[in-house]
C-alpha atoms as a PDB file:
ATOM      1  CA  UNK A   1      -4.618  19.614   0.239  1.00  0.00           C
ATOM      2  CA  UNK A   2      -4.848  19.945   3.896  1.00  0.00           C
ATOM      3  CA  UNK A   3      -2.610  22.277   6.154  1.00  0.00           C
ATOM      4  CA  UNK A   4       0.645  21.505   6.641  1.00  0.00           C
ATOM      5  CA  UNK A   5       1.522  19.669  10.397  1.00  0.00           C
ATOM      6  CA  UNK A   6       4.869  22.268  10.667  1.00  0.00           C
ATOM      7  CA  UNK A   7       5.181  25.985  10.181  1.00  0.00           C
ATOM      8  CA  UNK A   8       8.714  28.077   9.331  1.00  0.00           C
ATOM      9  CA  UNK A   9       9.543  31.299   9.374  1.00  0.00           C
ATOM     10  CA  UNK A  10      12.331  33.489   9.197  1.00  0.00           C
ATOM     11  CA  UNK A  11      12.646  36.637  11.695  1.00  0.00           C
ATOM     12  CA  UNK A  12      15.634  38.551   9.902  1.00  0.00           C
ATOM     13  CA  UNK A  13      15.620  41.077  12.772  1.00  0.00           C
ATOM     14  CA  UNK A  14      15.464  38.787  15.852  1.00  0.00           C
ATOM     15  CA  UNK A  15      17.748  36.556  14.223  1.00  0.00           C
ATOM     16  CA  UNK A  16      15.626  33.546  14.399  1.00  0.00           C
ATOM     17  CA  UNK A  17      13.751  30.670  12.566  1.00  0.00           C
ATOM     18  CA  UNK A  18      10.917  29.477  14.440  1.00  0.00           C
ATOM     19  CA  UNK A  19       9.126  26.387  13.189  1.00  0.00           C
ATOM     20  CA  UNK A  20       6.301  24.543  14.510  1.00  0.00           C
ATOM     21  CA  UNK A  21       5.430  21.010  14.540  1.00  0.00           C
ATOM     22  CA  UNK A  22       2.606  19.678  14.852  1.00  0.00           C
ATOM     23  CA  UNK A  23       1.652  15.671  15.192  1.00  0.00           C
ATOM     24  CA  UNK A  24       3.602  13.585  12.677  1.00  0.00           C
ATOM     25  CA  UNK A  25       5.030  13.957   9.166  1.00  0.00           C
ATOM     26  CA  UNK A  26       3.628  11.458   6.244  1.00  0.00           C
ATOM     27  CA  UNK A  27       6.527  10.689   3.373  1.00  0.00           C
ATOM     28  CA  UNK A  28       5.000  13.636   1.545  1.00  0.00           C
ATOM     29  CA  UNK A  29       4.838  16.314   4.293  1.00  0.00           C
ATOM     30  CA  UNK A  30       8.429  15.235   5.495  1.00  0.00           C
ATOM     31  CA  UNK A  31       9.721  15.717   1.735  1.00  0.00           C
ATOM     32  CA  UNK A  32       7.184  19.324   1.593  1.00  0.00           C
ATOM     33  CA  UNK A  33       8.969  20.222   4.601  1.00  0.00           C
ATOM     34  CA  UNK A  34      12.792  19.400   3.491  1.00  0.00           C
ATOM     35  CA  UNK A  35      12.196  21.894   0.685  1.00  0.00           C
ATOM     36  CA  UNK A  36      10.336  24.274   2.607  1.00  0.00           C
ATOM     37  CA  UNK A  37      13.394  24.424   4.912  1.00  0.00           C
ATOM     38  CA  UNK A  38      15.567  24.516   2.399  1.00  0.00           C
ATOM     39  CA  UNK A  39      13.973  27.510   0.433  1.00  0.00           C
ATOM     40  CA  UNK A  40      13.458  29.786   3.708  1.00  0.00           C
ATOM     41  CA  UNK A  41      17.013  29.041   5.040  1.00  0.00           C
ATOM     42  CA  UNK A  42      19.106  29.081   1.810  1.00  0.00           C
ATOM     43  CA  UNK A  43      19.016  33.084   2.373  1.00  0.00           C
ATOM     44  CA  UNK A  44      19.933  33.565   5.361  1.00  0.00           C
ATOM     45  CA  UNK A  45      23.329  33.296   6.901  1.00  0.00           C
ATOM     46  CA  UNK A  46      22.626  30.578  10.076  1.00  0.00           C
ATOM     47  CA  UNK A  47      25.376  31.084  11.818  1.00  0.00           C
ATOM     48  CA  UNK A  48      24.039  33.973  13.772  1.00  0.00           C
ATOM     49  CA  UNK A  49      20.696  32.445  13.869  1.00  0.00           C
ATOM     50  CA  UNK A  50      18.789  30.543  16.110  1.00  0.00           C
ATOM     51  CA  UNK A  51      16.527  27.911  14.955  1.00  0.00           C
ATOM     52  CA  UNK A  52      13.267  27.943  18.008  1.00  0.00           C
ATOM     53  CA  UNK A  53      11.125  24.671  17.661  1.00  0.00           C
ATOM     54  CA  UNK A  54       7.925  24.470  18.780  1.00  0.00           C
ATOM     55  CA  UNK A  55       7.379  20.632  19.548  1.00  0.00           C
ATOM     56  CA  UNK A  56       4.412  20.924  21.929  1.00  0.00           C
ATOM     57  CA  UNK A  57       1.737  19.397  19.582  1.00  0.00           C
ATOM     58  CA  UNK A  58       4.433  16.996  18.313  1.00  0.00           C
ATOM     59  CA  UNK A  59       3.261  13.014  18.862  1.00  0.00           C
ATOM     60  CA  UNK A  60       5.509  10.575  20.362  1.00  0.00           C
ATOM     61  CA  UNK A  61       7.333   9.312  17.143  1.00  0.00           C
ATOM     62  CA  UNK A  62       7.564   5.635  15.804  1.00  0.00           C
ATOM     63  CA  UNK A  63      10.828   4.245  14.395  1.00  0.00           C
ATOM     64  CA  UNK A  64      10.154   5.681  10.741  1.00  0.00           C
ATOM     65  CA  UNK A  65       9.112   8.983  12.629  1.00  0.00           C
ATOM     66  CA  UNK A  66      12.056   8.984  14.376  1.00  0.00           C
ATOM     67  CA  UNK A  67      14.727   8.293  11.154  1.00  0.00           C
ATOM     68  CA  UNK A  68      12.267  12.035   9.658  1.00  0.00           C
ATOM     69  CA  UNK A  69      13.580  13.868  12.629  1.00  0.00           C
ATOM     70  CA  UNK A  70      17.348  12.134  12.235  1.00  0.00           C
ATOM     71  CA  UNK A  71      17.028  13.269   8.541  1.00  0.00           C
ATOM     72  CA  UNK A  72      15.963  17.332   9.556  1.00  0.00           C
ATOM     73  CA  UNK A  73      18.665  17.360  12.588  1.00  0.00           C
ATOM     74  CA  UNK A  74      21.497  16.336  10.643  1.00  0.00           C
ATOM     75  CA  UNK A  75      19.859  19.009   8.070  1.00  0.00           C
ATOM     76  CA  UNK A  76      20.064  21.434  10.963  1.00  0.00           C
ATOM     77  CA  UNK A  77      23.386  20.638  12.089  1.00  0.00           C
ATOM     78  CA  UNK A  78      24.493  20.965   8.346  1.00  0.00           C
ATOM     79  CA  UNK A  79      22.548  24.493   8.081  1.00  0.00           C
ATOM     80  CA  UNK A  80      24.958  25.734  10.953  1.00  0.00           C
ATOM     81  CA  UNK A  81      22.380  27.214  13.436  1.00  0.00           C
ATOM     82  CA  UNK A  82      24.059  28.837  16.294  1.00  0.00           C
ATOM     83  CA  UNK A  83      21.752  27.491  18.293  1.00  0.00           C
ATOM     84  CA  UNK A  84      19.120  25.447  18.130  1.00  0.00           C
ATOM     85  CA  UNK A  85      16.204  25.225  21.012  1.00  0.00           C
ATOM     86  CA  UNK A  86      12.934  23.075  21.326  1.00  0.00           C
ATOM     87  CA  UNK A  87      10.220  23.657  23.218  1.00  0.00           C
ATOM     88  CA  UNK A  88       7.939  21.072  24.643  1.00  0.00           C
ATOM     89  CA  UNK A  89       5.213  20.623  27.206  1.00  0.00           C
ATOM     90  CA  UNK A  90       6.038  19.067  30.904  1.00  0.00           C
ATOM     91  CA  UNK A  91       3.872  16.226  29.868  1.00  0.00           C
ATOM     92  CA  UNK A  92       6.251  15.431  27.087  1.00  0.00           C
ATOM     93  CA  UNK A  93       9.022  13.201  29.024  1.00  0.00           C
ATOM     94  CA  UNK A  94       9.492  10.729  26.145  1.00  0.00           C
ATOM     95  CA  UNK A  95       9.675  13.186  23.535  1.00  0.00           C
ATOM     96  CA  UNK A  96      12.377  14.949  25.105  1.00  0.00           C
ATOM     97  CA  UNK A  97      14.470  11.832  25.767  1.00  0.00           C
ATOM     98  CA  UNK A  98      13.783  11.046  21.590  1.00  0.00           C
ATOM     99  CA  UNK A  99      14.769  14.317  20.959  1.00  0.00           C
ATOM    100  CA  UNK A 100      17.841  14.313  23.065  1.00  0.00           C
ATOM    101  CA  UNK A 101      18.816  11.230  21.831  1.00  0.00           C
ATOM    102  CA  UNK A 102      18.028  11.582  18.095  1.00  0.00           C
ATOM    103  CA  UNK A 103      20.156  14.882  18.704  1.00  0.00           C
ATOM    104  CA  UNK A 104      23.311  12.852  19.938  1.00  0.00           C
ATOM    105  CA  UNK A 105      22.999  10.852  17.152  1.00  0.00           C
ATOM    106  CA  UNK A 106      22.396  13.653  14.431  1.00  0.00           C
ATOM    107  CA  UNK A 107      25.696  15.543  15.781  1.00  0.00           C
ATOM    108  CA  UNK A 108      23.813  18.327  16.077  1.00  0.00           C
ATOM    109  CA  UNK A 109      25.245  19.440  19.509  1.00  0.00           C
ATOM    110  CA  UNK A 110      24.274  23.076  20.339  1.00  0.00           C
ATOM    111  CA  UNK A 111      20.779  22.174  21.458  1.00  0.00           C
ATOM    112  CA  UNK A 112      18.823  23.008  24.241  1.00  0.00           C
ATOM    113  CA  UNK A 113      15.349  21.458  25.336  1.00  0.00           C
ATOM    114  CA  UNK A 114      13.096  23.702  27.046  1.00  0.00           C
ATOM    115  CA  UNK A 115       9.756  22.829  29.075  1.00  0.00           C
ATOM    116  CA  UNK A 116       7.294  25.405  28.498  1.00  0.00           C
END
């Protein structure tokens, strides 16, 4: 099996989950990463946490992309991050508006976009 397009981990002493994306999910990565998430997050307690994403190799997304990312922010919101950031490149003006937008529609309120 090939290497996973995302990467989590937990940083008990900064207080942080940093994952990375990379390109686009297939069904089977999406569902690898749901309980991937699930298993490093169920121990920790979010609300003091901040969830970092790193979305700078992430691809533009299609609809079914899109209704993934839907799925993992209303996931997010549901976790109870205190905050939750994502990082993308300058060159990444769609993305962010998806992300924004998919955000607004997720709930998931306490975001922040940042242009690395």
């Amino acid at each position: 099996m090939s290497q996973h397009p995302y990467n989590i981990e937990v940083n008990q002493a900064m207080k942080t989950v940093h994952m990375a994306v990379n390109g686009v999910f297939s069904q089977e990565e999406y569902e690898s990463f749901v309980r991937d998430y699930a298993a490093k997050t169920s121990s920790i307690q979010a609300s003091v946490f901040t969830l970092t994403v790193d979305c700078t190799q992430m691809e533009l997304l299609g609809p079914e992309e899109v209704e993934k990312l839907k799925g993992s922010f209303v996931r997010y919101k549901e976790t109870g991050f205190a905050k939750v950031v994502f990082h993308i490149s300058l060159q990444q003006t769609i993305i962010k508006m998806q992300l924004g937008r998919v955000a607004r529609e997720a709930g998931l309120n306490n975001v922040d976009i940042v242009v690395k």
